[in-house]
Protein backbone atom coordinates (compact mmCIF):
# COMPACT_ATOMS: atom_id res chain seq x y z
CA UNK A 1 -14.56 -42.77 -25.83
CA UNK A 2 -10.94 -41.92 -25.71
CA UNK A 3 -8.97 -38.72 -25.93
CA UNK A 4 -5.46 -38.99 -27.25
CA UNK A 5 -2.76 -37.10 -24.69
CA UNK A 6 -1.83 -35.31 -27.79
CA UNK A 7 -5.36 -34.26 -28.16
CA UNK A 8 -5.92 -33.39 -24.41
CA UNK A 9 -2.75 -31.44 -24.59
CA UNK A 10 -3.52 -28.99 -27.26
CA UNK A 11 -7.18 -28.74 -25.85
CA UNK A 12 -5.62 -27.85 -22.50
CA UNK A 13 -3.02 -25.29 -24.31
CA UNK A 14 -5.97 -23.55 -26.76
CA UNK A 15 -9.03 -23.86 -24.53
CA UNK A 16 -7.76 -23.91 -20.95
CA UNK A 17 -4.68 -21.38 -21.11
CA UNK A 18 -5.96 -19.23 -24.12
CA UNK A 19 -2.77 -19.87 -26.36
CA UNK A 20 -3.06 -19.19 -29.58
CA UNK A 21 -2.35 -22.75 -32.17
CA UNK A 22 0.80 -21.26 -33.03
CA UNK A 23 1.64 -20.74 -29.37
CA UNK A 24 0.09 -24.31 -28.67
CA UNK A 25 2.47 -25.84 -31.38
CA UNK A 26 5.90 -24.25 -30.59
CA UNK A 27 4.94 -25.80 -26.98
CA UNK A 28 4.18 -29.33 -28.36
CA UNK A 29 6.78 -29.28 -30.92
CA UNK A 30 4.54 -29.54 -34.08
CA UNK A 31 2.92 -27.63 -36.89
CA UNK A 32 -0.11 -25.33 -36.13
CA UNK A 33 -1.62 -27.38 -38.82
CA UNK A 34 -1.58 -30.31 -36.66
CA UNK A 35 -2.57 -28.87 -33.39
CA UNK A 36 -5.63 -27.70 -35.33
CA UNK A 37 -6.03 -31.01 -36.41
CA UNK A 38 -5.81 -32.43 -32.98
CA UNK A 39 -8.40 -29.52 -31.54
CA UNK A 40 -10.86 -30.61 -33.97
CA UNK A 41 -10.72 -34.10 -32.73
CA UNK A 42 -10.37 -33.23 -29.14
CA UNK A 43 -13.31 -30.97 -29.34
CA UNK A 44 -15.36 -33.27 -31.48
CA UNK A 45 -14.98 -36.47 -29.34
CA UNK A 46 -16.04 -33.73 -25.52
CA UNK A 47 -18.77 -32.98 -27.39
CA UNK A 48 -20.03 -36.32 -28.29
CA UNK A 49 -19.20 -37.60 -24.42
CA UNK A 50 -21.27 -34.59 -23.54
CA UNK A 51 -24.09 -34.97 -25.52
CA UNK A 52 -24.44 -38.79 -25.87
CA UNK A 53 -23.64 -39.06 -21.51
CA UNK A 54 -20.80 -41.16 -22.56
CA UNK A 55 -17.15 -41.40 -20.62
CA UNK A 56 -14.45 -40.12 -21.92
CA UNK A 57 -10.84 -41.60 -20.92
CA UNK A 58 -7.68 -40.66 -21.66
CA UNK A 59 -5.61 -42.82 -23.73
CA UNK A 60 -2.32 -44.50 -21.80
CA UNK A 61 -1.86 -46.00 -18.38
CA UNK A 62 -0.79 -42.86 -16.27
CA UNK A 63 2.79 -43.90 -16.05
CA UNK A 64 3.33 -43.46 -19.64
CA UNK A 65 1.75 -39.98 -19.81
CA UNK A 66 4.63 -37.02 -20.11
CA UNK A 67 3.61 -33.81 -17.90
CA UNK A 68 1.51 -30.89 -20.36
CA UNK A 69 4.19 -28.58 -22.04
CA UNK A 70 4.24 -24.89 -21.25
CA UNK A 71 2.22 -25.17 -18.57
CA UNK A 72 0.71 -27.21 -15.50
CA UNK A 73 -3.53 -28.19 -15.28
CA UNK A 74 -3.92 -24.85 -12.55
């Protein structure tokens, strides 16, 4: 199973820092509409790695993957 950056990012931004979608897209650079779009996918696709003991990956070789916006993993 693989998580889009963009989908890790706003997961990180909502879930693991507690910003708000608004807050999550003025980071990102995109519409709250999107971000919610992108949580919904994040969220569905961790749930179905949980459930179904499946891996999850994150989609790009790690040289192409741009550091989280607003904010670091701690």
């Amino acid at each position: 199973m693989r998580l889009a950056h963009d989908e890790l990012d706003a997961l990180h931004l909502c879930d693991g820092q507690g910003k708000t979608q608004e807050e999550a897209g003025e980071c990102m650079g995109i519409s709250r509409g999107t971000v919610q779009r992108l949580l919904a996918s994040a969220r569905a696709k961790v749930a179905e790695a949980l459930v179904h003991q499946k891996a999850l990956a994150i989609a790009g070789a790690p040289a192409e993957l741009a550091p989280l916006p607003c904010g670091d993993l701690s």
